[in-house]
Protein backbone atom coordinates (compact mmCIF):
# COMPACT_ATOMS: atom_id res chain seq x y z
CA UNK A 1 96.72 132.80 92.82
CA UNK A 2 93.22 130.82 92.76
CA UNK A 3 92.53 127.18 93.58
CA UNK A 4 94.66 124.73 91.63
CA UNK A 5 93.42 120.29 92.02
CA UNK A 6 95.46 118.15 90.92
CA UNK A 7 94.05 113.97 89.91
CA UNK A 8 96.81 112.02 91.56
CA UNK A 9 97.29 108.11 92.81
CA UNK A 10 99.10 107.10 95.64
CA UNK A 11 100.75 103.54 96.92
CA UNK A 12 101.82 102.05 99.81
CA UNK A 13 102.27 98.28 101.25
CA UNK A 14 98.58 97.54 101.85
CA UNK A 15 97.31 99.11 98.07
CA UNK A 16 96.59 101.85 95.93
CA UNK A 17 94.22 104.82 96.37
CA UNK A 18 93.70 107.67 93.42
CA UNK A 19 93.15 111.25 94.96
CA UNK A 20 92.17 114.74 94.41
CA UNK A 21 94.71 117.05 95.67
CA UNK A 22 94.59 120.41 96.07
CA UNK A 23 97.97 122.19 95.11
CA UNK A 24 99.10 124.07 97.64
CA UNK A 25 102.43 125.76 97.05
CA UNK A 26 102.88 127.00 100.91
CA UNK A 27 103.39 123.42 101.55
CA UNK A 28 106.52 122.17 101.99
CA UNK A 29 105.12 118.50 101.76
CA UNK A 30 102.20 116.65 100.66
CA UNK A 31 99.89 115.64 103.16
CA UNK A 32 97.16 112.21 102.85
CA UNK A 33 94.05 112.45 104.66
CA UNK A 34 93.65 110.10 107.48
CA UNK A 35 91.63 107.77 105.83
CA UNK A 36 94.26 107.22 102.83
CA UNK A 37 97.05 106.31 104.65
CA UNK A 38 95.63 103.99 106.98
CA UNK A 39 93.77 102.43 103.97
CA UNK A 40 97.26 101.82 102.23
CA UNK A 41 99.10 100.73 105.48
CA UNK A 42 101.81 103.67 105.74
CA UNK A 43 103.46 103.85 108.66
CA UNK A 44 105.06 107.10 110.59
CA UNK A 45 109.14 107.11 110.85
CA UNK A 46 109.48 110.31 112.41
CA UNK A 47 107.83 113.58 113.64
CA UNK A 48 108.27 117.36 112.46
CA UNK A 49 107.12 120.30 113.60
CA UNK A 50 105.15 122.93 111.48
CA UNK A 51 103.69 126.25 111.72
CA UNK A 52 100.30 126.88 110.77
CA UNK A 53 99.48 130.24 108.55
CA UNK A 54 98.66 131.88 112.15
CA UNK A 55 101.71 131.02 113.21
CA UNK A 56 100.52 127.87 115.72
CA UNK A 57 102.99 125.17 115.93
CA UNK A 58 101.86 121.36 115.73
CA UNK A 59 103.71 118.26 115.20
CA UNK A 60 102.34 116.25 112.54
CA UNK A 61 104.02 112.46 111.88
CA UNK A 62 105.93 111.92 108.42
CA UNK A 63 106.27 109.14 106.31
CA UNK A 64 106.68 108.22 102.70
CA UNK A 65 105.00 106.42 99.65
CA UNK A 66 104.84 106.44 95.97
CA UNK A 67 103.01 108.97 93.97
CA UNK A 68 101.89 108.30 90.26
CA UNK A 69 100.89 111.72 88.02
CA UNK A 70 100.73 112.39 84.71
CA UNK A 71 102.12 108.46 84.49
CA UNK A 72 105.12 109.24 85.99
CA UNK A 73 105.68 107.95 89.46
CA UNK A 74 107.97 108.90 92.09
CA UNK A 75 108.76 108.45 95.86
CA UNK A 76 108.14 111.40 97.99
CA UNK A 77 107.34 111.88 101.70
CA UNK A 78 104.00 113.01 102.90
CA UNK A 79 102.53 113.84 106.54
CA UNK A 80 100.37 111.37 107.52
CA UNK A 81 97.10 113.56 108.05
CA UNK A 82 94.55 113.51 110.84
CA UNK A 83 90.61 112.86 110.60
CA UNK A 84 89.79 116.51 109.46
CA UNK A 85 92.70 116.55 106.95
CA UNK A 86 92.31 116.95 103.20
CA UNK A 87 94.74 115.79 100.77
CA UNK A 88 96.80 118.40 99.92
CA UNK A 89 99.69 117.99 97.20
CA UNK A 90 102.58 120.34 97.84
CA UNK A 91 105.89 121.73 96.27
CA UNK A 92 108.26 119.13 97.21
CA UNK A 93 106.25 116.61 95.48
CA UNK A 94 106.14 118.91 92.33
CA UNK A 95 109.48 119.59 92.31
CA UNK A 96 109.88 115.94 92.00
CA UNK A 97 108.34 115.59 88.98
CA UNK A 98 109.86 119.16 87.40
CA UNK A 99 106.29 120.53 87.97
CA UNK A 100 105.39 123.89 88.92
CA UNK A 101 101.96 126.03 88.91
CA UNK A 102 100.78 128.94 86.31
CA UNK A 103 99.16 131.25 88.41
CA UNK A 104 97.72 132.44 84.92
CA UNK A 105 95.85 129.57 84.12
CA UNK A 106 96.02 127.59 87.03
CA UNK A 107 97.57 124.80 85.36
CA UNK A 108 100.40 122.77 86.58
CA UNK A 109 103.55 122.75 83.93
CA UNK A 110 106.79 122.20 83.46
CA UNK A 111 109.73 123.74 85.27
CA UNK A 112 111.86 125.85 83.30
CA UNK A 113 115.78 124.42 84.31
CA UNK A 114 118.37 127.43 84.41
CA UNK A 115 122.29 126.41 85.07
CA UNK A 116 124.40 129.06 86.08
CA UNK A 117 127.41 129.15 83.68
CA UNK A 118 131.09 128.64 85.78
């Protein structure tokens, strides 16, 4: 589909941190580097388990924070990344804001809505 980055800001208790995220629409969830969510004082409520494109298994810990983009901001939870971890922004998070990607121009849009008629 080609490599799709993404200028978002992110805020938790301790402050405010603005990001480059790569879009990545195999992930479930969006994932802050080490670095960011220590800096803005997130804390993990729970742990899930993933599979990794080879089909490894690791349990990364979850939390949550706000995300501002395109000056809209919502709350959405992330995995709270270790030291080697990149940001990463992924499809829950754009769902959120009605987002999806153009694999044509590699451009994030707007989600066409259908509803099924009754």
């Amino acid at each position: 589909m080609g490599i799709v980055y993404m200028r978002a800001a992110v805020a938790g208790p301790k402050g405010r941190e603005a990001l480059e995220f790569l879009v990545d629409t195999g992930s479930g969830y969006t994932l802050l580097p080490h670095r960011t969510w220590k800096k803005l004082g997130l804390k993990a409520d729970r742990t899930e388990r993933f599979r990794l494109a080879d089909g490894t298994p690791i349990d990364r810990k979850m939390s949550e924070c706000q995300i501002t983009l395109n000056d809209k901001t919502r709350h959405t939870p992330v995995i709270l990344g270790e030291k080697e971890d990149e940001a990463l922004l992924g499809v829950i998070t754009l769902e959120e804001f009605g987002l999806v990607v153009n694999p044509f121009t590699r451009q994030l849009q707007p989600m066409r809505l259908i509803l099924a008629k009754s």
